[in-house]
C-alpha atoms as a PDB file:
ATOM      1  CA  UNK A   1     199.157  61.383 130.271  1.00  0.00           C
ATOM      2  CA  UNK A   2     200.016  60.507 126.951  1.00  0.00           C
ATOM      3  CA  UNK A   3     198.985  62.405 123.966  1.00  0.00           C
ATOM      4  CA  UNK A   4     196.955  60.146 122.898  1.00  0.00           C
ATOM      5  CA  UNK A   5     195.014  60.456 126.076  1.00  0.00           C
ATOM      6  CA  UNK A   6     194.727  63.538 125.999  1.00  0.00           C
ATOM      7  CA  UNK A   7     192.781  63.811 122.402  1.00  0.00           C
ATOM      8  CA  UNK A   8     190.768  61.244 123.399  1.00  0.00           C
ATOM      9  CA  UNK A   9     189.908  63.273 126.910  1.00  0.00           C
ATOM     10  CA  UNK A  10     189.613  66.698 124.554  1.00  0.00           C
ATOM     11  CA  UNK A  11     187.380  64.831 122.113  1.00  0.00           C
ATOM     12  CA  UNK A  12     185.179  63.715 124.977  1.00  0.00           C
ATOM     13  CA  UNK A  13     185.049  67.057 126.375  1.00  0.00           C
ATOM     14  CA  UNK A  14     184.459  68.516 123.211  1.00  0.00           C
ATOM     15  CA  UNK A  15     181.161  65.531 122.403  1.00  0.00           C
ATOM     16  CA  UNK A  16     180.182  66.320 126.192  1.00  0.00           C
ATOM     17  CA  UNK A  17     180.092  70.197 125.391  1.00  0.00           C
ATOM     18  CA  UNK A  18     178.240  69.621 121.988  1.00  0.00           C
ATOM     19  CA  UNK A  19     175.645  67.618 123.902  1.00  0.00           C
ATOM     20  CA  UNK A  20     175.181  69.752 126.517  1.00  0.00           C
ATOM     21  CA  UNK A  21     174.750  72.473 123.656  1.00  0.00           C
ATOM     22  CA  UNK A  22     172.209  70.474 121.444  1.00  0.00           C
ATOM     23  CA  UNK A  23     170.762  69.803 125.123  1.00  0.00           C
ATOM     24  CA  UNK A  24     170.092  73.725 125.830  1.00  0.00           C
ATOM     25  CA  UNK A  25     169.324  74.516 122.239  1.00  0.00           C
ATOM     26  CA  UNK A  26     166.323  71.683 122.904  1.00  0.00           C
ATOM     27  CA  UNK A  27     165.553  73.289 126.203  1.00  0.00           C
ATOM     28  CA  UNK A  28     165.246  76.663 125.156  1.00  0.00           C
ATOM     29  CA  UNK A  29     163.493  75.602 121.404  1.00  0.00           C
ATOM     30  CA  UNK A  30     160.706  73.724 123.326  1.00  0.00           C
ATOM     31  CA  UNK A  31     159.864  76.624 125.767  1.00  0.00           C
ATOM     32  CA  UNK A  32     160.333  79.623 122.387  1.00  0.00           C
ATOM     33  CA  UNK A  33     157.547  76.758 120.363  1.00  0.00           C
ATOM     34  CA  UNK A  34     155.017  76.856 123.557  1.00  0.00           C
ATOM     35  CA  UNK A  35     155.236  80.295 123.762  1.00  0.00           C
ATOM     36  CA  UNK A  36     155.093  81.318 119.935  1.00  0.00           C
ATOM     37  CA  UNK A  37     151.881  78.464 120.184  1.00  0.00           C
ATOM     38  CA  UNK A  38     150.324  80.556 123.131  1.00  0.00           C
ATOM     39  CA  UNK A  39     150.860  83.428 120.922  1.00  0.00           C
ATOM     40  CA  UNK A  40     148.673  82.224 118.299  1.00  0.00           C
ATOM     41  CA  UNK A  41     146.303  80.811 120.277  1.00  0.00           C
ATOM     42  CA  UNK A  42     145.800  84.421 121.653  1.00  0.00           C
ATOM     43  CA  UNK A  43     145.822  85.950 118.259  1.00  0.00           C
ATOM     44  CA  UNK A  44     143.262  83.641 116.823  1.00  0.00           C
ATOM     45  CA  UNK A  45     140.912  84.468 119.559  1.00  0.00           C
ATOM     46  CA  UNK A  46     141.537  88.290 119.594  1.00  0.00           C
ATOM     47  CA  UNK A  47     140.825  87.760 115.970  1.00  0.00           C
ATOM     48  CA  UNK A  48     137.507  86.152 116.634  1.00  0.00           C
ATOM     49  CA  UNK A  49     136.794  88.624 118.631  1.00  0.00           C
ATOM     50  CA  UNK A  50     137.211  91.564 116.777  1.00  0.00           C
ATOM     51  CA  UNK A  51     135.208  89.928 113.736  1.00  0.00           C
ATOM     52  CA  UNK A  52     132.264  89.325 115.893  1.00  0.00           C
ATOM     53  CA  UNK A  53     132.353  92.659 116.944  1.00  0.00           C
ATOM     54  CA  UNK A  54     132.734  94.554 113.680  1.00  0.00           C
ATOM     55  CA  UNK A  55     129.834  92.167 112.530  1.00  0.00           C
ATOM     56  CA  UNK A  56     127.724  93.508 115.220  1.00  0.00           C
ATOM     57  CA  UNK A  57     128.921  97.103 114.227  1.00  0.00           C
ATOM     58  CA  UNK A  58     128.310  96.318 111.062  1.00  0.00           C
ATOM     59  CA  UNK A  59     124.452  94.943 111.972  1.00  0.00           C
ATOM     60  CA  UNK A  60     123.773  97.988 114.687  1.00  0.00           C
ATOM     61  CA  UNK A  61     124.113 100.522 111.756  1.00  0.00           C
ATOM     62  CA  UNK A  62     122.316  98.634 109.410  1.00  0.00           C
ATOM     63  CA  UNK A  63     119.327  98.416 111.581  1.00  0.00           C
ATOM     64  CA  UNK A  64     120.429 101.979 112.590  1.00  0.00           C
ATOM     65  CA  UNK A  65     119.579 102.797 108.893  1.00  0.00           C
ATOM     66  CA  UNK A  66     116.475 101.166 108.243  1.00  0.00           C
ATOM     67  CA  UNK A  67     115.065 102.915 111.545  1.00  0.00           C
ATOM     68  CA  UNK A  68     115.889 106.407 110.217  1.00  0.00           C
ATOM     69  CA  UNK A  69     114.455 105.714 107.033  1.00  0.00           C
ATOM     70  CA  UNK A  70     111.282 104.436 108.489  1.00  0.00           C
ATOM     71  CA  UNK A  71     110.894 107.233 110.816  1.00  0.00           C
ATOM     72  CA  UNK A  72     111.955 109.381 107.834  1.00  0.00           C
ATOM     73  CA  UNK A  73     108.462 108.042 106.383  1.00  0.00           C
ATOM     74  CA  UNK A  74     106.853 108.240 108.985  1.00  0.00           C
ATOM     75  CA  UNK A  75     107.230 111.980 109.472  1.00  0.00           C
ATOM     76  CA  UNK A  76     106.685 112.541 105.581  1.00  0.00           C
ATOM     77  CA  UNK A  77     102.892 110.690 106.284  1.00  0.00           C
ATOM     78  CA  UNK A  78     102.451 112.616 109.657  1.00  0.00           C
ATOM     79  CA  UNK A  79     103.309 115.955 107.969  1.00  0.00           C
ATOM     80  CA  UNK A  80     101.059 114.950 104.500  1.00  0.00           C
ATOM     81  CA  UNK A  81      98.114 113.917 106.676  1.00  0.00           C
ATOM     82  CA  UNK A  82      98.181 116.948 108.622  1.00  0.00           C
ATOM     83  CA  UNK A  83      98.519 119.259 105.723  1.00  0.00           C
ATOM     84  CA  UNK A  84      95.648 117.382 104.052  1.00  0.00           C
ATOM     85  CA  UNK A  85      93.233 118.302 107.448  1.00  0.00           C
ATOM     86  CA  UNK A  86      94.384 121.853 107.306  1.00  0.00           C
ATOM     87  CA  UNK A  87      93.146 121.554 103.557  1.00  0.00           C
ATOM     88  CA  UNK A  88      90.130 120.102 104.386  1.00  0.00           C
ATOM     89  CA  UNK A  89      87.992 122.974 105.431  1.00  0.00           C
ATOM     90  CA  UNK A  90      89.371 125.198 102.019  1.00  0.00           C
ATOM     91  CA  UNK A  91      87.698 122.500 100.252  1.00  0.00           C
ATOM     92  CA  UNK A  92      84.751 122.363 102.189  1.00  0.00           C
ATOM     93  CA  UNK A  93      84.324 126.219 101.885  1.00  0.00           C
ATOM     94  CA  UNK A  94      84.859 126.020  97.827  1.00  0.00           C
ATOM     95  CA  UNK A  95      82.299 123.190  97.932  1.00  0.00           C
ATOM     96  CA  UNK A  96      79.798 125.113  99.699  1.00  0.00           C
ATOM     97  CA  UNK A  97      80.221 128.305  97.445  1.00  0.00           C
ATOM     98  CA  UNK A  98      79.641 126.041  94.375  1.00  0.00           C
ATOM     99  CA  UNK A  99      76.569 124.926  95.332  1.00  0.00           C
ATOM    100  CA  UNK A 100      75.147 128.530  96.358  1.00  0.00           C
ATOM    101  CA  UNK A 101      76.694 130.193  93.101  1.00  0.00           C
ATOM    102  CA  UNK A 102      73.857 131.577  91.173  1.00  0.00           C
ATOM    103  CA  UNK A 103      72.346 129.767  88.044  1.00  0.00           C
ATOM    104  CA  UNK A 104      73.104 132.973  86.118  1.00  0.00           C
ATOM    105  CA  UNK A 105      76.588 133.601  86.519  1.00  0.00           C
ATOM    106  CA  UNK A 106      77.294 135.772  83.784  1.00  0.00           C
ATOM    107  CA  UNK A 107      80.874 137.114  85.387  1.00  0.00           C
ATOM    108  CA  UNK A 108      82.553 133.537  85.414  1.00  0.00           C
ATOM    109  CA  UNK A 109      83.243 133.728  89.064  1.00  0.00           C
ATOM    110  CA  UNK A 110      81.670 130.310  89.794  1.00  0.00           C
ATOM    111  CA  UNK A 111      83.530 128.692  86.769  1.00  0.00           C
ATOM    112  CA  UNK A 112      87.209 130.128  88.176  1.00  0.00           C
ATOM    113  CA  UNK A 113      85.797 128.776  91.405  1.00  0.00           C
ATOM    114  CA  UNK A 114      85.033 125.445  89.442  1.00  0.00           C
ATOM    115  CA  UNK A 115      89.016 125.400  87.998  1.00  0.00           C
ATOM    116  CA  UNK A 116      89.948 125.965  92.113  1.00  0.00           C
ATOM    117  CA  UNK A 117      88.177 123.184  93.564  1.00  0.00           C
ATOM    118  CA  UNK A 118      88.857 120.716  90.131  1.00  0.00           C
ATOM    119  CA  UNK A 119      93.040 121.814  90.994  1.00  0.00           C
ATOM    120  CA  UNK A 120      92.778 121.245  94.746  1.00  0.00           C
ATOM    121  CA  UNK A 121      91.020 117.810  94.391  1.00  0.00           C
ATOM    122  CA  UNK A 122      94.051 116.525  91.995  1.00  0.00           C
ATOM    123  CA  UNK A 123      96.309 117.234  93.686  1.00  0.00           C
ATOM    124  CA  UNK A 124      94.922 116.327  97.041  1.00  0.00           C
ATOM    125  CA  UNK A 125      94.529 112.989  94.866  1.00  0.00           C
ATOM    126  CA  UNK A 126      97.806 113.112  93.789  1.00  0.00           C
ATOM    127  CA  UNK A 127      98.464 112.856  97.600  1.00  0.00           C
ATOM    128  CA  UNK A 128      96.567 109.696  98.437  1.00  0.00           C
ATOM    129  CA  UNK A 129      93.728 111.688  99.373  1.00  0.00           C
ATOM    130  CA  UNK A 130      90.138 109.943  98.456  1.00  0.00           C
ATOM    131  CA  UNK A 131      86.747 110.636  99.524  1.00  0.00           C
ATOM    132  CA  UNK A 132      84.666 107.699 102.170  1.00  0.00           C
ATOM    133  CA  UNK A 133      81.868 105.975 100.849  1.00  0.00           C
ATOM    134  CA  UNK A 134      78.813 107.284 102.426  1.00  0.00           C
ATOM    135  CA  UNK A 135      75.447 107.222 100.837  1.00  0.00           C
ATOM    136  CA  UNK A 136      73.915 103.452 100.235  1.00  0.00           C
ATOM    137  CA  UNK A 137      76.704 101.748 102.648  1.00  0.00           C
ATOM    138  CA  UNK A 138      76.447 100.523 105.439  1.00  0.00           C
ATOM    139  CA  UNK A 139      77.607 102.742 108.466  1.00  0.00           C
ATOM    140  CA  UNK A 140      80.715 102.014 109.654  1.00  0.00           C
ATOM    141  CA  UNK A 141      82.057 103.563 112.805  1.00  0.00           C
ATOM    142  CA  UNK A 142      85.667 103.709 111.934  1.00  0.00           C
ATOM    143  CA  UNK A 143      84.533 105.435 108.593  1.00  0.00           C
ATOM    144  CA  UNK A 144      81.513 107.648 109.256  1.00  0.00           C
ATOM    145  CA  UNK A 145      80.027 109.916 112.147  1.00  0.00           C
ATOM    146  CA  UNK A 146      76.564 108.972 112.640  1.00  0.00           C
ATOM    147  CA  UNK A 147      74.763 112.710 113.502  1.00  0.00           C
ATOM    148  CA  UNK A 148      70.855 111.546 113.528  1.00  0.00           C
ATOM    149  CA  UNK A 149      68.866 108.543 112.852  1.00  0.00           C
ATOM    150  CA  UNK A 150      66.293 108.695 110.317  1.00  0.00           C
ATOM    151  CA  UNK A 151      63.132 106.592 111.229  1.00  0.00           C
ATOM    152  CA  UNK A 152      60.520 105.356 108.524  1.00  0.00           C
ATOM    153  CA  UNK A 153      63.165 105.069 105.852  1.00  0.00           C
ATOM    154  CA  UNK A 154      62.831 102.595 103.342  1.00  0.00           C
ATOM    155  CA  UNK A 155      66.758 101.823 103.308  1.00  0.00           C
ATOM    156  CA  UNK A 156      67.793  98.383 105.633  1.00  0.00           C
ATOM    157  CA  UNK A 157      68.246  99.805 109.095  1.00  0.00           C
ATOM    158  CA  UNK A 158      72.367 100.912 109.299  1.00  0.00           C
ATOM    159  CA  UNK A 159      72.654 102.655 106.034  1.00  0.00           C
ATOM    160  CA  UNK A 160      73.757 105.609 104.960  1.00  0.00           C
ATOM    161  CA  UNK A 161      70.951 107.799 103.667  1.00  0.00           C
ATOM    162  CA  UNK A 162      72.599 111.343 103.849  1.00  0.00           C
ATOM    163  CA  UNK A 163      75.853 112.872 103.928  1.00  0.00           C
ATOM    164  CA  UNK A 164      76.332 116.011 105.963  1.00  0.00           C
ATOM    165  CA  UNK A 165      80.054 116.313 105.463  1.00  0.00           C
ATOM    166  CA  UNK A 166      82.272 114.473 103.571  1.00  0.00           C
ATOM    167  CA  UNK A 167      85.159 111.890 104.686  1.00  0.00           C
ATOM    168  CA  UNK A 168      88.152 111.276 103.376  1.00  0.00           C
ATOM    169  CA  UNK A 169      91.289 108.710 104.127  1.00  0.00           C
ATOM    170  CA  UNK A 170      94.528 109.334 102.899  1.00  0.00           C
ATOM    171  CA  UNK A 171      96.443 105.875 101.855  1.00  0.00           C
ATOM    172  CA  UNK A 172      93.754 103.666 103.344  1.00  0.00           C
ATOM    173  CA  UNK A 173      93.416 105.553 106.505  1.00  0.00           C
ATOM    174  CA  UNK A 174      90.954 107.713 107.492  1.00  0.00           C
ATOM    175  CA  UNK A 175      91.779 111.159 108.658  1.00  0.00           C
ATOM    176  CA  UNK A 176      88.323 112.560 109.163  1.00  0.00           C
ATOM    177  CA  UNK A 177      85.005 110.402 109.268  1.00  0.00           C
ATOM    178  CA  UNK A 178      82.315 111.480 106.951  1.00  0.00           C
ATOM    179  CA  UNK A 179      78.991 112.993 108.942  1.00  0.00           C
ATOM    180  CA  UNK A 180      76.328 111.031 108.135  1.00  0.00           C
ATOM    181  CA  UNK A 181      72.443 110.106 108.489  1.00  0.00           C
ATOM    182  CA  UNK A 182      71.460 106.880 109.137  1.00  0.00           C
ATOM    183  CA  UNK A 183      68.431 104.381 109.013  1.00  0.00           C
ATOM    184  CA  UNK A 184      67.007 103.461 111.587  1.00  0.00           C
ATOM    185  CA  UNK A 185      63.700 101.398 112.307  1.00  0.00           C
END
């Protein structure tokens, strides 16, 4: 073999070799971009996933919130309304012992008694408190209590011609119905 040969042979090793390189550098780039495409695949979709579930999180305590703040009314009303019937009676009593005070009250016990019940109305107004409609309406079950029916009255039959006890609603809502008379024919 002549030296010339043998470049030529060392040369075409040598192109064989760089082929085979480029060859396995192709192999193993196309099998690193599949995998680093997989990857990303799977990291977009964990992605996803984790944004859909810190927007449910994210929804879950909001409703979680409004919940608790409506029950948080709710008990504020339900403890109001049954202070208010507690208070009911008190008023009832200071009522009653204004309209039995004498006409000569010189010691100005019925007047303090006066200030009482004039205090405990505002603020039981202050409080949503206000008294049912009774006489001159017409009776309404979900407002008034019909005790007795009056006959020969000259009011339409079904209204109101006395009031026993009063009624009162708090917000709207009644929390005790008023005891009533009514017309009948």
């Amino acid at each position: 073999m002549t030296h010339k040969h043998k470049t030529d042979l060392n040369e075409e090793l040598k192109d064989n070799q760089q082929s085979d390189a480029e060859a396995k550098t192709d192999a193993t780039t196309a099998p690193e971009s599949e995998v680093m495409a997989e990857a990303v695949v799977t990291a977009e979709s964990v992605k996803t996933e984790m944004m859909d579930r810190i927007l449910r999180l994210q929804a879950d305590f909001d409703n979680f919130r409004r919940r608790t703040r409506q029950e948080q009314s709710e008990l504020g009303v339900f403890v109001t309304q049954n202070l208010i019937k507690e208070l009911l009676p008190v008023v009832d009593n200071f009522e009653r012992a204004m309209t039995s005070r004498p006409a000569e009250d010189t010691s100005g016990f019925g007047a303090g008694i006066e200030m009482i019940l004039r205090q405990l109305n505002s603020v039981l107004e202050k409080q949503g408190v206000s008294v049912v409609d009774t006489v001159g309406s017409m009776f309404d079950p979900a407002k008034h209590e019909a005790i007795q029916t009056v006959e020969g009255s000259d009011q339409p039959e079904g209204t109101v011609v006395e009031e026993l006890q009063k009624g009162y609603a708090v917000s709207g809502k009644v929390i005790r119905p008023a005891l009533v008379k009514v017309a009948g024919k």
